[in-house]
Protein backbone atom coordinates (compact mmCIF):
# COMPACT_ATOMS: atom_id res chain seq x y z
CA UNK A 1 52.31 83.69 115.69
CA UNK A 2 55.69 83.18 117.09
CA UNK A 3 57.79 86.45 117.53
CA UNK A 4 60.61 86.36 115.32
CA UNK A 5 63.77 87.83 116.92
CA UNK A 6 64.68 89.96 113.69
CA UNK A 7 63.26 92.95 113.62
CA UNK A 8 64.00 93.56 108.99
CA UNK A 9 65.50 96.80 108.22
CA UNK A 10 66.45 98.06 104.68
CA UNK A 11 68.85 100.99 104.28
CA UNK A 12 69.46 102.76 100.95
CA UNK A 13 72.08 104.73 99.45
CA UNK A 14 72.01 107.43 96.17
CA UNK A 15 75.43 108.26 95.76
CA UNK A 16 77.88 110.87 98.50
CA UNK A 17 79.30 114.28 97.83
CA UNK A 18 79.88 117.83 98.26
CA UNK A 19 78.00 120.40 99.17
CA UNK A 20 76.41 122.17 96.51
CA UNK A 21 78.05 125.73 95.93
CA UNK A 22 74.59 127.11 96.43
CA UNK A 23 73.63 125.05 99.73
CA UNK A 24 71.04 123.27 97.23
CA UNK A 25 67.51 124.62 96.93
CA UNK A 26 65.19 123.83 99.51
CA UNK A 27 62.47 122.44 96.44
CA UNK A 28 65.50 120.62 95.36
CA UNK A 29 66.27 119.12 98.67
CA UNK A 30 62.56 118.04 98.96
CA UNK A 31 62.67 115.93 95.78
CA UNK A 32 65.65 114.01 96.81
CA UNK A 33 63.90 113.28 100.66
CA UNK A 34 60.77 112.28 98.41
CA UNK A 35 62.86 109.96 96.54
CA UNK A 36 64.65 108.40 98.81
CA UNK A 37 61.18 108.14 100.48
CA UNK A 38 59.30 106.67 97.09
CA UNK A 39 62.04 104.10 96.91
CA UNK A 40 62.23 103.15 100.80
CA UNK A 41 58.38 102.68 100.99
CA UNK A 42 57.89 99.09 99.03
CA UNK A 43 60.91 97.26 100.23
CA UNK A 44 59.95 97.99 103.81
CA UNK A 45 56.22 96.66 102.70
CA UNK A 46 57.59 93.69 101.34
CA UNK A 47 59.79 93.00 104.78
CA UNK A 48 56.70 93.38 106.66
CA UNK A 49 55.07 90.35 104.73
CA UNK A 50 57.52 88.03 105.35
CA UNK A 51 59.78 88.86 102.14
CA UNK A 52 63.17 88.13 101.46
CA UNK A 53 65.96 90.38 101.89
CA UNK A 54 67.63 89.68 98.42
CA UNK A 55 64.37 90.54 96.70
CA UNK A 56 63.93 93.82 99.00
CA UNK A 57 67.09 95.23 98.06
CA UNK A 58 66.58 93.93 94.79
CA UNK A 59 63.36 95.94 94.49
CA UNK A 60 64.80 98.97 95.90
CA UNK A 61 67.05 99.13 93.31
CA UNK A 62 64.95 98.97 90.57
CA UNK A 63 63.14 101.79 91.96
CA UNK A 64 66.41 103.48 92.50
CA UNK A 65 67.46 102.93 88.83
CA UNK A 66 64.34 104.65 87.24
CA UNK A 67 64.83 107.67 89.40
CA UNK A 68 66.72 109.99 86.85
CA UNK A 69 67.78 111.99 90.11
CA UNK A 70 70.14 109.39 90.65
CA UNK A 71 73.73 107.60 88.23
CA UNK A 72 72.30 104.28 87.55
CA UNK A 73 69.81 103.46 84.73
CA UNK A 74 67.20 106.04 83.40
CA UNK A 75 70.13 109.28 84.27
CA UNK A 76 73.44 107.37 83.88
CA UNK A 77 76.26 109.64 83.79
CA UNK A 78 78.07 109.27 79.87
CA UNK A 79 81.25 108.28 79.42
CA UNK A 80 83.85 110.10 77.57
CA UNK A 81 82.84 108.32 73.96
CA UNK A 82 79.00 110.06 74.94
CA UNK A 83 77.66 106.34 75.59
CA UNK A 84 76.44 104.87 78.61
CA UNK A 85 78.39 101.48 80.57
CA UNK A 86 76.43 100.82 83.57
CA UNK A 87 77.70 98.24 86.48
CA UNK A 88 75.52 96.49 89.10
CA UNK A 89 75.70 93.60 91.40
CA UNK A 90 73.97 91.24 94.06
CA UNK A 91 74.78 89.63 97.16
CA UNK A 92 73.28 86.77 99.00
CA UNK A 93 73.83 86.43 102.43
CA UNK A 94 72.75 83.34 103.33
CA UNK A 95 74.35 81.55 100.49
CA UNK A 96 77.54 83.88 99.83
CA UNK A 97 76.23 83.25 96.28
CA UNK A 98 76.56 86.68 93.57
CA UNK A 99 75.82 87.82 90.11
CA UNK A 100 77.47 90.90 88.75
CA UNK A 101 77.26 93.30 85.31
CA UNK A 102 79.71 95.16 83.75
CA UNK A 103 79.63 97.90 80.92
CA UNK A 104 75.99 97.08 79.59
CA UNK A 105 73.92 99.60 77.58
CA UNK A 106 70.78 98.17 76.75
CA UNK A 107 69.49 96.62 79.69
CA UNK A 108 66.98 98.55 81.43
CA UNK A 109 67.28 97.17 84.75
CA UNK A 110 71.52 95.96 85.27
CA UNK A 111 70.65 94.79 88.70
CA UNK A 112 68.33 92.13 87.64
CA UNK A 113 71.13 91.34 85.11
CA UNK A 114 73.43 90.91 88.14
CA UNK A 115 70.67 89.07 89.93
CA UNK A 116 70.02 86.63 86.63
CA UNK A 117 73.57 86.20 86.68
CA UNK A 118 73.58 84.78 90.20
CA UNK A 119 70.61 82.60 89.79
CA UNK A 120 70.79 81.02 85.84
CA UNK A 121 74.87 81.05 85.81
CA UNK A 122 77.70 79.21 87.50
CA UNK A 123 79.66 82.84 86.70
CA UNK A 124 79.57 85.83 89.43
CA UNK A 125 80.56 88.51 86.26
CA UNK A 126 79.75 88.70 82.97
CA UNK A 127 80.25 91.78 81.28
CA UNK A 128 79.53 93.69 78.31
CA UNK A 129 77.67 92.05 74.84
CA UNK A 130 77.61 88.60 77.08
CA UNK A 131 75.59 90.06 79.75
CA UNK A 132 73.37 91.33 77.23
CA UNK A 133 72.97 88.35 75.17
CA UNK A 134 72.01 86.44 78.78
CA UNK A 135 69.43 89.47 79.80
CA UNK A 136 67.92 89.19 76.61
CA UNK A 137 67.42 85.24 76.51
CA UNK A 138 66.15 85.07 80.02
CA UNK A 139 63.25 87.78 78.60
CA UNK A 140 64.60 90.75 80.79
CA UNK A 141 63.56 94.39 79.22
CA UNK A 142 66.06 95.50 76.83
CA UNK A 143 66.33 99.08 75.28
CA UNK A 144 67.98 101.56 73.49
CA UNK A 145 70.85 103.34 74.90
CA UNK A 146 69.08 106.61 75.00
CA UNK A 147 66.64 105.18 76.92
CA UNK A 148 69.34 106.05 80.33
CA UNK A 149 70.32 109.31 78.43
CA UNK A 150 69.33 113.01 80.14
CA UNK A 151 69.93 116.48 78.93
CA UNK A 152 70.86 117.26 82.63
CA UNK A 153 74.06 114.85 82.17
CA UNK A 154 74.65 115.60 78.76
CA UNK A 155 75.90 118.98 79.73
CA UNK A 156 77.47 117.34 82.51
CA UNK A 157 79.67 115.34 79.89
CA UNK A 158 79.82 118.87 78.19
CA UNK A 159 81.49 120.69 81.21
CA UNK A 160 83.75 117.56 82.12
CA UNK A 161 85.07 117.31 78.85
CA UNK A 162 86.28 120.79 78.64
CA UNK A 163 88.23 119.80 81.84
CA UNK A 164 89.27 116.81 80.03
CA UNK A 165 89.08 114.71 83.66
CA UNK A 166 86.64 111.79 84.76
CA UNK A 167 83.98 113.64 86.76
CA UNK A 168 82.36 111.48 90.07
CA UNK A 169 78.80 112.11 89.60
CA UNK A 170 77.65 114.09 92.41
CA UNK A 171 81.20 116.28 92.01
CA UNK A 172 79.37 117.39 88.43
CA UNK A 173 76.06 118.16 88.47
CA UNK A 174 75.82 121.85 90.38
CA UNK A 175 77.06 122.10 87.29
CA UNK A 176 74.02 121.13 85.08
CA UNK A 177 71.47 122.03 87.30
CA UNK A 178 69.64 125.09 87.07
CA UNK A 179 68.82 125.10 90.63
CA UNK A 180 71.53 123.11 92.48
CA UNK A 181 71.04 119.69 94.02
CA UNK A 182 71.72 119.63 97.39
CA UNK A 183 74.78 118.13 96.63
CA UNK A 184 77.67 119.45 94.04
CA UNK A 185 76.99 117.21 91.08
CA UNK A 186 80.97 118.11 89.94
CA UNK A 187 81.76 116.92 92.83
CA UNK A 188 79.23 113.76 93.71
CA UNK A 189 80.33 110.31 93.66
CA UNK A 190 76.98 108.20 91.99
CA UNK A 191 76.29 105.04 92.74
CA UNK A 192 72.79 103.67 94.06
CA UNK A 193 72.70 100.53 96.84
CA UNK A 194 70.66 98.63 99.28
CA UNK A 195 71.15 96.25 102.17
CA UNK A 196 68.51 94.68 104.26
CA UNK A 197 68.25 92.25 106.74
CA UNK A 198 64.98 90.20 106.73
CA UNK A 199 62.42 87.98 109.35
CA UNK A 200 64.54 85.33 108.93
CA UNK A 201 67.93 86.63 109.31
CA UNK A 202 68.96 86.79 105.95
CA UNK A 203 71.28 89.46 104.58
CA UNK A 204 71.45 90.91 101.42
CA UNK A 205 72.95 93.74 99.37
CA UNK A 206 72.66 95.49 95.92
CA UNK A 207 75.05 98.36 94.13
CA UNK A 208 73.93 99.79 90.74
CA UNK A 209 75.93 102.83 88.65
CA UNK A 210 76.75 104.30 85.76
CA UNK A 211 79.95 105.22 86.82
CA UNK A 212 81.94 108.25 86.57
CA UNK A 213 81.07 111.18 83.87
CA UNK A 214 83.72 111.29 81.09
CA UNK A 215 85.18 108.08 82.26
CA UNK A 216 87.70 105.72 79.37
CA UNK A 217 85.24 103.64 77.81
CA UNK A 218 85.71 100.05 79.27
CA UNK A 219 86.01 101.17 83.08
CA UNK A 220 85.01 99.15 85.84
CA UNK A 221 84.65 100.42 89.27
CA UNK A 222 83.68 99.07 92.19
CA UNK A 223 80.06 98.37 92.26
CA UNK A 224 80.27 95.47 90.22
CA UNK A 225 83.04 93.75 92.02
CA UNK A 226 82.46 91.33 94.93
CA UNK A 227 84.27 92.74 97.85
CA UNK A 228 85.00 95.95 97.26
CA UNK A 229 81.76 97.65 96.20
CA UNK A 230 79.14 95.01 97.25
CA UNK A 231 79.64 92.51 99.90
CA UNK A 232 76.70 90.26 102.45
CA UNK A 233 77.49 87.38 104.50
CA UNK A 234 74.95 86.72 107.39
CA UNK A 235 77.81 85.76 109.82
CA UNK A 236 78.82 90.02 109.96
CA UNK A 237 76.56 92.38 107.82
CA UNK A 238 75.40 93.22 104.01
CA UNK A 239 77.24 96.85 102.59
CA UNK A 240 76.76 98.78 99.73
CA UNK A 241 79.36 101.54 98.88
CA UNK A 242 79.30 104.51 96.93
CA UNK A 243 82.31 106.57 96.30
CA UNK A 244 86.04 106.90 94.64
CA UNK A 245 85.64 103.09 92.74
CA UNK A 246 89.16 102.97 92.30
CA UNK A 247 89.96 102.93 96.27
CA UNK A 248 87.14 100.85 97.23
CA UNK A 249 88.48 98.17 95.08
CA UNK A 250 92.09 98.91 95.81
CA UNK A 251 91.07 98.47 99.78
CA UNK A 252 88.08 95.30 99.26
CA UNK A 253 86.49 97.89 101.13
CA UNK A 254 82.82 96.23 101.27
CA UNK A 255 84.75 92.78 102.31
CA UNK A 256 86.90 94.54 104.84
CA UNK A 257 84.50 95.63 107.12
CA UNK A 258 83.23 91.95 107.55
CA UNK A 259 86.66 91.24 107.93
CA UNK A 260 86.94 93.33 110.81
CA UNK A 261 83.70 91.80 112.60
CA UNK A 262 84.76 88.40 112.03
CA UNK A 263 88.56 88.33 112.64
CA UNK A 264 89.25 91.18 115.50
CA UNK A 265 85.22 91.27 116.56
CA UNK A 266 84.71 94.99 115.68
CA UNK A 267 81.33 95.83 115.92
CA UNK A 268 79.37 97.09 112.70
CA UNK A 269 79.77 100.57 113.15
CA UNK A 270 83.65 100.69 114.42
CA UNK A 271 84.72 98.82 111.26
CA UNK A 272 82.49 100.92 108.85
CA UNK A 273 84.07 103.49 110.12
CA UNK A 274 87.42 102.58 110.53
CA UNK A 275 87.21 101.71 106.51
CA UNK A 276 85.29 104.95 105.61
CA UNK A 277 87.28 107.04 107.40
CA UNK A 278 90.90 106.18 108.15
CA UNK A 279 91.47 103.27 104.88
CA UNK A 280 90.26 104.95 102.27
CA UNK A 281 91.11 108.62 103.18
CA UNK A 282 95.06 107.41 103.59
CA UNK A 283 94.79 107.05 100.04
CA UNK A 284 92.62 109.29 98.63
CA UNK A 285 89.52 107.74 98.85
CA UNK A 286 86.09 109.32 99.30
CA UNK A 287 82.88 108.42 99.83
CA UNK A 288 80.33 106.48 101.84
CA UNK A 289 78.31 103.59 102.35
CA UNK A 290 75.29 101.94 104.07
CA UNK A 291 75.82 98.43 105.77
CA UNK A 292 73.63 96.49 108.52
CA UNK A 293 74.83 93.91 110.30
CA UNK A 294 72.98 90.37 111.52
CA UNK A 295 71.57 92.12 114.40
CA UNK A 296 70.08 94.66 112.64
CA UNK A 297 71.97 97.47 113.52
CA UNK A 298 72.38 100.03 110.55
CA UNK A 299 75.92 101.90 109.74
CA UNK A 300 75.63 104.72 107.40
CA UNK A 301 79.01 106.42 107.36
CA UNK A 302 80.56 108.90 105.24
CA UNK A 303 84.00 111.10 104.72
CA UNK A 304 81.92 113.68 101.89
CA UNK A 305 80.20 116.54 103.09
CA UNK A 306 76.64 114.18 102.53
CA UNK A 307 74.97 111.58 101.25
CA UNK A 308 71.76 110.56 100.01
CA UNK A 309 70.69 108.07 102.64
CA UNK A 310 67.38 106.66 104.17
CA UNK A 311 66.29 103.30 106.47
CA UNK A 312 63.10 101.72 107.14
CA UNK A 313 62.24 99.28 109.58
CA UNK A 314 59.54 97.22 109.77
CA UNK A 315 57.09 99.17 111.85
CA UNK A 316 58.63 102.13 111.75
CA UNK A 317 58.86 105.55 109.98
CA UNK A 318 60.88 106.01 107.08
CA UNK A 319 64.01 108.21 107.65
CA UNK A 320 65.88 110.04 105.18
CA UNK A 321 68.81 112.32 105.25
CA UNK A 322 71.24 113.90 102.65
CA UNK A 323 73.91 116.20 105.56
CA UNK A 324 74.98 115.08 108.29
């Protein structure tokens, strides 16, 4: 068998934050490595085979969505109207080709709704009761709206509306928690992503969230929106971000970093950085993100005290970190 000279990588993201005020449990810092673990595990299986990198990151965010440890699907944060709007979208490298939800509530899984999107529409959006009506037809699980509902963010919503502001995920949830999470859910920004790279050299990425606790009913942030919160192109790299939705988009922050590669031939780490820590900061923006680029290289940057993070290559162990 011919050696191919891609070595596939996947890299994950559950959302960026603050320390909790507690430091965050040790048993409570365990289940987060063990999920980020669970969820890293198949994808880099399914690399090793020969699979694609759209349907890696694709199946690490279904796994990522029915992890109630982390704001997108089963544990979406609620907005302020005590529903749930969840966001998601899907890059493909090769093709530049997306698909993209927006404020859905009864599809289990939004990223395949992003990813049916992409492959049964000429649209890169659709949002709302259309997105539905599309999941639905093309036979993709539909449920309740209580089926994303938690008690743990239900008394998140509680807390946040007695502030009467829009809480970023990880920023509320030392608040709900018994025993903290390693990072200050009052003060965490939720999102869940994935980028790979495959045997072939294909890139692809994935973002998935329920947004922001308390937010207006009708919000979009950035995980939905091509360029700012999701981004792949195999000429530069694949990125998923997590973080302040409002600056990402305000900054294309996703699309910026391949801008960087391609126009002023940054590598993949100098312009994830230069975005994730001079950009968005000048206005207020926090967060993270996880990006690899065509070579394989993996940039996991972040201007929050941590962030749920792992990468697999093929081959390799599994690593997984939450501090830096």
């Amino acid at each position: 068998m011919t050696a191919t000279p891609f070595r596939p990588v996947i890299a994950i993201h559950g959302g960026a934050g603050t320390i909790s005020r507690t430091g965050g449990a040790a048993d409570q810092q365990d289940a987060y490595h063990a999920a980020l673990r669970a969820v890293l595990g198949p994808p880099q299986e399914l690399l090793a085979r020969g699979g694609t990198a759209l349907d890696a990151v694709s199946l690490a965010v279904d796994l990522l969505e029915d992890c109630p440890l982390f704001n997108a699907g089963h544990g979406a944060v609620f907005t302020h109207d005590e529903t749930h709007e969840l966001d998601a979208a899907v890059m493909d490298g090769a093709t530049l080709k997306a698909g993209a939800v927006g404020c859905v509530a009864r599809i289990k899984r939004p990223a395949r709704a992003a990813r049916a999107v992409m492959e049964h529409t000429d649209h890169v959006l659709l949002v709302g009761t259309g997105a539905e009506a599309l999941a639905q037809r093309l036979g993709l699980e539909m449920v309740s709206p209580d089926y994303f509902s938690t008690e743990h963010r239900r008394e998140q919503l509680r807390r946040a509306l007695a502030t009467d502001k829009a809480v970023l995920d990880h920023d509320g949830a030392s608040l709900t928690f018994r025993q903290a999470a390693p990072l200050d859910e009052s003060r965490k920004l939720g999102t869940v992503g994935a980028v790979a790279l495959d045997a072939q050299g294909n890139l692809a990425a994935a973002t998935s969230t329920g947004g922001m606790t308390n937010k207006r009913p009708g919000r979009v942030g950035d995980s939905p929106l091509i360029g700012a919160g999701t981004y792949a192109d195999n000429r530069t790299a694949a990125i998923s971000c997590t973080g302040t939705g409002e600056m990402f988009i305000r900054t294309a922050a996703a699309y910026d970093i391949c801008a960087r590669m391609a126009y002023a031939g940054a590598s993949l780490e100098q312009a994830a950085q230069a975005v994730v820590m001079d950009v968005l900061p000048a206005i207020g923006g926090r967060g993270g993100l996880v990006a690899v680029d065509r070579h394989g290289n993996v940039s996991m940057p972040f201007n929050t005290e941590g962030m749920y993070r792992g990468v697999a290559r093929v081959g390799e162990p599994l690593q997984t970190a939450i501090f830096r």
